[in-house]
C-alpha atoms as a PDB file:
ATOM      1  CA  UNK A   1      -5.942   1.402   6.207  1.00  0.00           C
ATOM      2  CA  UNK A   2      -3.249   2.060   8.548  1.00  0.00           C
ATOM      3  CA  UNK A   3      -3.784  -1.179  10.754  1.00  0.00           C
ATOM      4  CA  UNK A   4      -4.086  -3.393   7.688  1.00  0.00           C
ATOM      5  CA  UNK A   5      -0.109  -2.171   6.639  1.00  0.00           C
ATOM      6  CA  UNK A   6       0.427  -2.410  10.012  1.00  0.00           C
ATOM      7  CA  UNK A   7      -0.736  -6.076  10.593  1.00  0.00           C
ATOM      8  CA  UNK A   8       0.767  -7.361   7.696  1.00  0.00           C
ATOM      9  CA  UNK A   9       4.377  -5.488   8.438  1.00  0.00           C
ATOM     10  CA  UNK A  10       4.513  -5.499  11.923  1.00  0.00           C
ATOM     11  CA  UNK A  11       8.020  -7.143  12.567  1.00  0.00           C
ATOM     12  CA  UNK A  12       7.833  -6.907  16.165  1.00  0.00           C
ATOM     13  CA  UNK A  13       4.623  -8.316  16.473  1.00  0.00           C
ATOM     14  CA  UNK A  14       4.291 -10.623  19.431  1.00  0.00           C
ATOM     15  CA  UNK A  15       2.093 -13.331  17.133  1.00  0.00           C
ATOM     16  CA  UNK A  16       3.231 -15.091  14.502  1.00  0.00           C
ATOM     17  CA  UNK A  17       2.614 -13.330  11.183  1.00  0.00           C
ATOM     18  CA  UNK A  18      -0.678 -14.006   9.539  1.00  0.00           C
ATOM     19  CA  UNK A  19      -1.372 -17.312   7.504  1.00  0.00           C
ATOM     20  CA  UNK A  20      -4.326 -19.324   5.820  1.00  0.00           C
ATOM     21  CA  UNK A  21      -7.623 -17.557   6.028  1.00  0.00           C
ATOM     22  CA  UNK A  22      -7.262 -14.427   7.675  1.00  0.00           C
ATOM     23  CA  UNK A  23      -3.617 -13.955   5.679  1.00  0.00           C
ATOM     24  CA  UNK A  24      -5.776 -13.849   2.479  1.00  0.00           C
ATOM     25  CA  UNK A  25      -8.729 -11.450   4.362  1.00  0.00           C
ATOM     26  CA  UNK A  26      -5.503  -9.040   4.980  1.00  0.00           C
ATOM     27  CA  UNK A  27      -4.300  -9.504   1.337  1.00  0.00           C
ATOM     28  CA  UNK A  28      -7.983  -8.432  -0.043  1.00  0.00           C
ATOM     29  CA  UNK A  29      -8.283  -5.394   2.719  1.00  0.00           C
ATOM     30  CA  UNK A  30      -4.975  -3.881   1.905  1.00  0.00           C
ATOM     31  CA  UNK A  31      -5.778  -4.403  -2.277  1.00  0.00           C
ATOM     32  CA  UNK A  32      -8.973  -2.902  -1.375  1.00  0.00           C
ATOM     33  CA  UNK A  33      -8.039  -0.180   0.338  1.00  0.00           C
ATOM     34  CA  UNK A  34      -5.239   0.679  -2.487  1.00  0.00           C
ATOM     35  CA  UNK A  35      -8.218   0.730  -5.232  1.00  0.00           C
ATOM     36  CA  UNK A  36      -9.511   2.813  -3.049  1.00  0.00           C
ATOM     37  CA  UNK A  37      -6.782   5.241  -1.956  1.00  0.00           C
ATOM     38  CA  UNK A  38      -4.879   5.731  -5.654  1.00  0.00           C
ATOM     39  CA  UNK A  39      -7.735   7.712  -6.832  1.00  0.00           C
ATOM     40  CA  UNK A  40      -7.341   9.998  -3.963  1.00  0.00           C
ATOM     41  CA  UNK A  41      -3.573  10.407  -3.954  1.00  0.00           C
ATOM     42  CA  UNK A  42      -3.944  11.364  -7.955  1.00  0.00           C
ATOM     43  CA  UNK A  43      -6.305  13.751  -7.220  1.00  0.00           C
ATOM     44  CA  UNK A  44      -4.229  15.321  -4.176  1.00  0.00           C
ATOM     45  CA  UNK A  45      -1.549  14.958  -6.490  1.00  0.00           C
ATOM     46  CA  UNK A  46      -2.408  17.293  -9.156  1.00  0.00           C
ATOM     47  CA  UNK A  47      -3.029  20.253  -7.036  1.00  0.00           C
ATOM     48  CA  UNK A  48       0.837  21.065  -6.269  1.00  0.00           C
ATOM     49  CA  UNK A  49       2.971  22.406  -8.894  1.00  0.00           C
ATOM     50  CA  UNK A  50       4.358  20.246 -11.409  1.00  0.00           C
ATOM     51  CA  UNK A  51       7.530  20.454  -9.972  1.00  0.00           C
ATOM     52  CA  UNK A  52       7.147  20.183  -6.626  1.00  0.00           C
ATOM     53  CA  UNK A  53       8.829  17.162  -4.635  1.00  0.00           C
ATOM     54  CA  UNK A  54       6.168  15.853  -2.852  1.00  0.00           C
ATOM     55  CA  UNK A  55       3.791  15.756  -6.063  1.00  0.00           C
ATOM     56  CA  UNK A  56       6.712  13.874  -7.574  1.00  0.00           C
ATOM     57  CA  UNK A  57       7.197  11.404  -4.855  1.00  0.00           C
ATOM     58  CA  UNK A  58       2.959  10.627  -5.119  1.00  0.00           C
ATOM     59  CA  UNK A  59       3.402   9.975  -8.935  1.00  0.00           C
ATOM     60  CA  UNK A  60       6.238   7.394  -7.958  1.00  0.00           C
ATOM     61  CA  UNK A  61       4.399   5.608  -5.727  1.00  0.00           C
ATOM     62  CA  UNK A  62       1.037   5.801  -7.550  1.00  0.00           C
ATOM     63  CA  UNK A  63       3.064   3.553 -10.042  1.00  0.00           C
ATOM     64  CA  UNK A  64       4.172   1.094  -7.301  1.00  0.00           C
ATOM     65  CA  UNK A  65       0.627   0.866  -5.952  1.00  0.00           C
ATOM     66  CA  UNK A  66      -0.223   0.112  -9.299  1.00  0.00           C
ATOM     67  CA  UNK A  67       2.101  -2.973  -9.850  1.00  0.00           C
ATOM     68  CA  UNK A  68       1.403  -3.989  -6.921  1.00  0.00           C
ATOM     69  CA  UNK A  69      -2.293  -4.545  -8.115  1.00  0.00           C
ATOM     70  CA  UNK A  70      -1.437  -5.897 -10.898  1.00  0.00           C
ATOM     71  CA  UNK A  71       1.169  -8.562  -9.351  1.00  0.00           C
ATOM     72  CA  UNK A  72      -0.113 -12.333  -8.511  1.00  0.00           C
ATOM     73  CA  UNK A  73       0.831 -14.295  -5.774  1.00  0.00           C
ATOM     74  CA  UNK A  74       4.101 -16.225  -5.785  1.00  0.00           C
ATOM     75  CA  UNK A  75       4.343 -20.173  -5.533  1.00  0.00           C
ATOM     76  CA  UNK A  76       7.480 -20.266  -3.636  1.00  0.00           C
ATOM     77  CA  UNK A  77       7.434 -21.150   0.348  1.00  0.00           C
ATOM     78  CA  UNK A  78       6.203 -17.751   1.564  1.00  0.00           C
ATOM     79  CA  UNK A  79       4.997 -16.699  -1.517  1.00  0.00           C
ATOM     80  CA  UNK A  80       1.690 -15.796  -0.131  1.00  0.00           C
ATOM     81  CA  UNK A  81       2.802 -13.570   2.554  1.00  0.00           C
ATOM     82  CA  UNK A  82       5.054 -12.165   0.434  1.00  0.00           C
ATOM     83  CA  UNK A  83       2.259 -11.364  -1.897  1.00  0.00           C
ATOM     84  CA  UNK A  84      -0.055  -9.382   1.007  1.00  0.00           C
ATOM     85  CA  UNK A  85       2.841  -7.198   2.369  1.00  0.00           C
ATOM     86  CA  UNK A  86       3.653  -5.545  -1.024  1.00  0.00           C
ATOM     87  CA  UNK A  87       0.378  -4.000  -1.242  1.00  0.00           C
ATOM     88  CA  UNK A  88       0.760  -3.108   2.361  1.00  0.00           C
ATOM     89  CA  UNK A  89       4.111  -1.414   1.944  1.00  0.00           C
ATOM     90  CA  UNK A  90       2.550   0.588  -0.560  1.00  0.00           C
ATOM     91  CA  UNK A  91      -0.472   1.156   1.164  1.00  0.00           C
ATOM     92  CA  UNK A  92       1.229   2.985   4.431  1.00  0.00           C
ATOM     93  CA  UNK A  93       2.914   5.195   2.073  1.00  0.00           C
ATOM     94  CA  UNK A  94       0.058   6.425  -0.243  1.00  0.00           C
ATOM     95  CA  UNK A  95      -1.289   7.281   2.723  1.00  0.00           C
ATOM     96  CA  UNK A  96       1.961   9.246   3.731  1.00  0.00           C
ATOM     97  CA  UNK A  97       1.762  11.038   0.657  1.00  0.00           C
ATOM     98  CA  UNK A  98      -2.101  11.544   0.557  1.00  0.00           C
ATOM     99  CA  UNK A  99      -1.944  13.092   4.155  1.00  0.00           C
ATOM    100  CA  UNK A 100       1.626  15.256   3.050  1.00  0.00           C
ATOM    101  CA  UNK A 101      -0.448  16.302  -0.764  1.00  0.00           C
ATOM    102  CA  UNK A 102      -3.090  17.633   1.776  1.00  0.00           C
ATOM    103  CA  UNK A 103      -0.886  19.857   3.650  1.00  0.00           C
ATOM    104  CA  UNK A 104       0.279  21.593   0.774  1.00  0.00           C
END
Protein backbone atom coordinates (compact mmCIF):
# COMPACT_ATOMS: atom_id res chain seq x y z
CA UNK A 1 0.00 0.00 0.00
CA UNK A 2 2.89 1.96 0.97
CA UNK A 3 4.67 1.90 -2.56
CA UNK A 4 1.44 2.74 -4.36
CA UNK A 5 1.34 6.39 -2.10
CA UNK A 6 4.72 6.35 -2.64
CA UNK A 7 4.75 6.09 -6.52
CA UNK A 8 2.13 8.37 -7.02
CA UNK A 9 3.75 11.18 -4.46
CA UNK A 10 7.18 10.69 -4.89
CA UNK A 11 8.40 14.33 -5.71
CA UNK A 12 11.89 13.44 -6.00
CA UNK A 13 11.41 10.71 -8.16
CA UNK A 14 14.04 10.46 -10.84
CA UNK A 15 11.13 9.49 -13.68
CA UNK A 16 8.66 11.50 -14.76
CA UNK A 17 5.44 11.05 -12.78
CA UNK A 18 3.10 8.40 -14.00
CA UNK A 19 0.71 8.96 -17.09
CA UNK A 20 -1.71 6.99 -19.51
CA UNK A 21 -2.04 3.36 -18.62
CA UNK A 22 -0.11 2.59 -15.74
CA UNK A 23 -1.27 6.29 -14.15
CA UNK A 24 -4.83 4.79 -14.15
CA UNK A 25 -3.41 1.02 -12.79
CA UNK A 26 -1.94 3.35 -9.78
CA UNK A 27 -5.29 5.26 -9.47
CA UNK A 28 -7.31 1.74 -9.14
CA UNK A 29 -4.43 0.17 -6.65
CA UNK A 30 -4.42 3.06 -4.29
CA UNK A 31 -8.71 3.19 -4.45
CA UNK A 32 -8.36 -0.40 -3.88
CA UNK A 33 -6.28 -0.53 -1.26
CA UNK A 34 -8.39 2.41 0.60
CA UNK A 35 -11.68 0.07 0.30
CA UNK A 36 -9.65 -2.09 1.71
CA UNK A 37 -7.83 -0.33 4.55
CA UNK A 38 -11.00 2.01 5.96
CA UNK A 39 -12.58 -1.00 7.34
CA UNK A 40 -9.52 -1.73 9.26
CA UNK A 41 -8.70 1.73 10.55
CA UNK A 42 -12.60 1.85 11.90
CA UNK A 43 -12.18 -1.14 13.54
CA UNK A 44 -8.65 -0.13 15.15
CA UNK A 45 -10.39 2.93 15.74
CA UNK A 46 -12.98 1.98 18.13
CA UNK A 47 -10.80 0.25 20.56
CA UNK A 48 -9.19 3.57 22.16
CA UNK A 49 -11.20 5.71 24.30
CA UNK A 50 -13.54 8.04 22.88
CA UNK A 51 -11.47 10.74 23.65
CA UNK A 52 -8.30 9.85 22.87
CA UNK A 53 -6.26 11.87 20.10
CA UNK A 54 -5.17 9.36 17.98
CA UNK A 55 -8.80 7.71 17.73
CA UNK A 56 -9.83 11.24 16.81
CA UNK A 57 -7.27 11.86 14.20
CA UNK A 58 -8.47 8.08 12.47
CA UNK A 59 -12.15 9.36 12.45
CA UNK A 60 -10.82 12.54 10.51
CA UNK A 61 -9.17 10.86 8.07
CA UNK A 62 -11.62 7.95 7.69
CA UNK A 63 -13.81 10.90 6.33
CA UNK A 64 -11.11 12.10 3.87
CA UNK A 65 -10.54 8.55 2.63
CA UNK A 66 -14.04 8.54 2.14
CA UNK A 67 -14.35 11.65 -0.21
CA UNK A 68 -11.72 10.73 -1.73
CA UNK A 69 -13.69 7.58 -2.99
CA UNK A 70 -16.34 9.24 -3.73
CA UNK A 71 -14.50 12.13 -5.87
CA UNK A 72 -14.25 11.74 -9.92
CA UNK A 73 -11.55 12.65 -11.93
CA UNK A 74 -11.04 16.26 -13.01
CA UNK A 75 -11.06 17.47 -16.78
CA UNK A 76 -8.57 20.13 -16.37
CA UNK A 77 -4.76 19.60 -17.75
CA UNK A 78 -3.56 17.33 -14.93
CA UNK A 79 -6.73 16.47 -13.80
CA UNK A 80 -5.99 12.85 -13.91
CA UNK A 81 -2.96 12.84 -11.85
CA UNK A 82 -4.45 14.99 -9.68
CA UNK A 83 -7.24 12.55 -9.28
CA UNK A 84 -4.72 9.32 -8.30
CA UNK A 85 -2.62 11.26 -5.68
CA UNK A 86 -5.63 12.21 -3.45
CA UNK A 87 -6.39 8.74 -2.72
CA UNK A 88 -2.73 8.22 -2.24
CA UNK A 89 -2.31 11.04 0.24
CA UNK A 90 -4.91 9.48 2.12
CA UNK A 91 -3.81 6.16 1.72
CA UNK A 92 -0.12 6.71 3.47
CA UNK A 93 -1.90 8.16 6.30
CA UNK A 94 -4.65 5.55 7.10
CA UNK A 95 -1.97 3.51 7.22
CA UNK A 96 -0.15 5.91 9.76
CA UNK A 97 -3.05 5.80 11.83
CA UNK A 98 -3.90 2.02 11.41
CA UNK A 99 -0.24 1.13 12.47
CA UNK A 100 -0.40 4.15 15.55
CA UNK A 101 -4.47 2.59 16.56
CA UNK A 102 -2.43 -0.71 16.88
CA UNK A 103 0.03 0.46 19.30
CA UNK A 104 -2.39 1.64 21.62
Amino acid sequence: MRKTARVLLDPDAFAPAPAGPELDTLTLAARGHLALLIPEVEQAARRPKRDSIPRYCALACLGEARGGLRAGPSRASGGALVYARRPARVLGALCDHYERLGQS
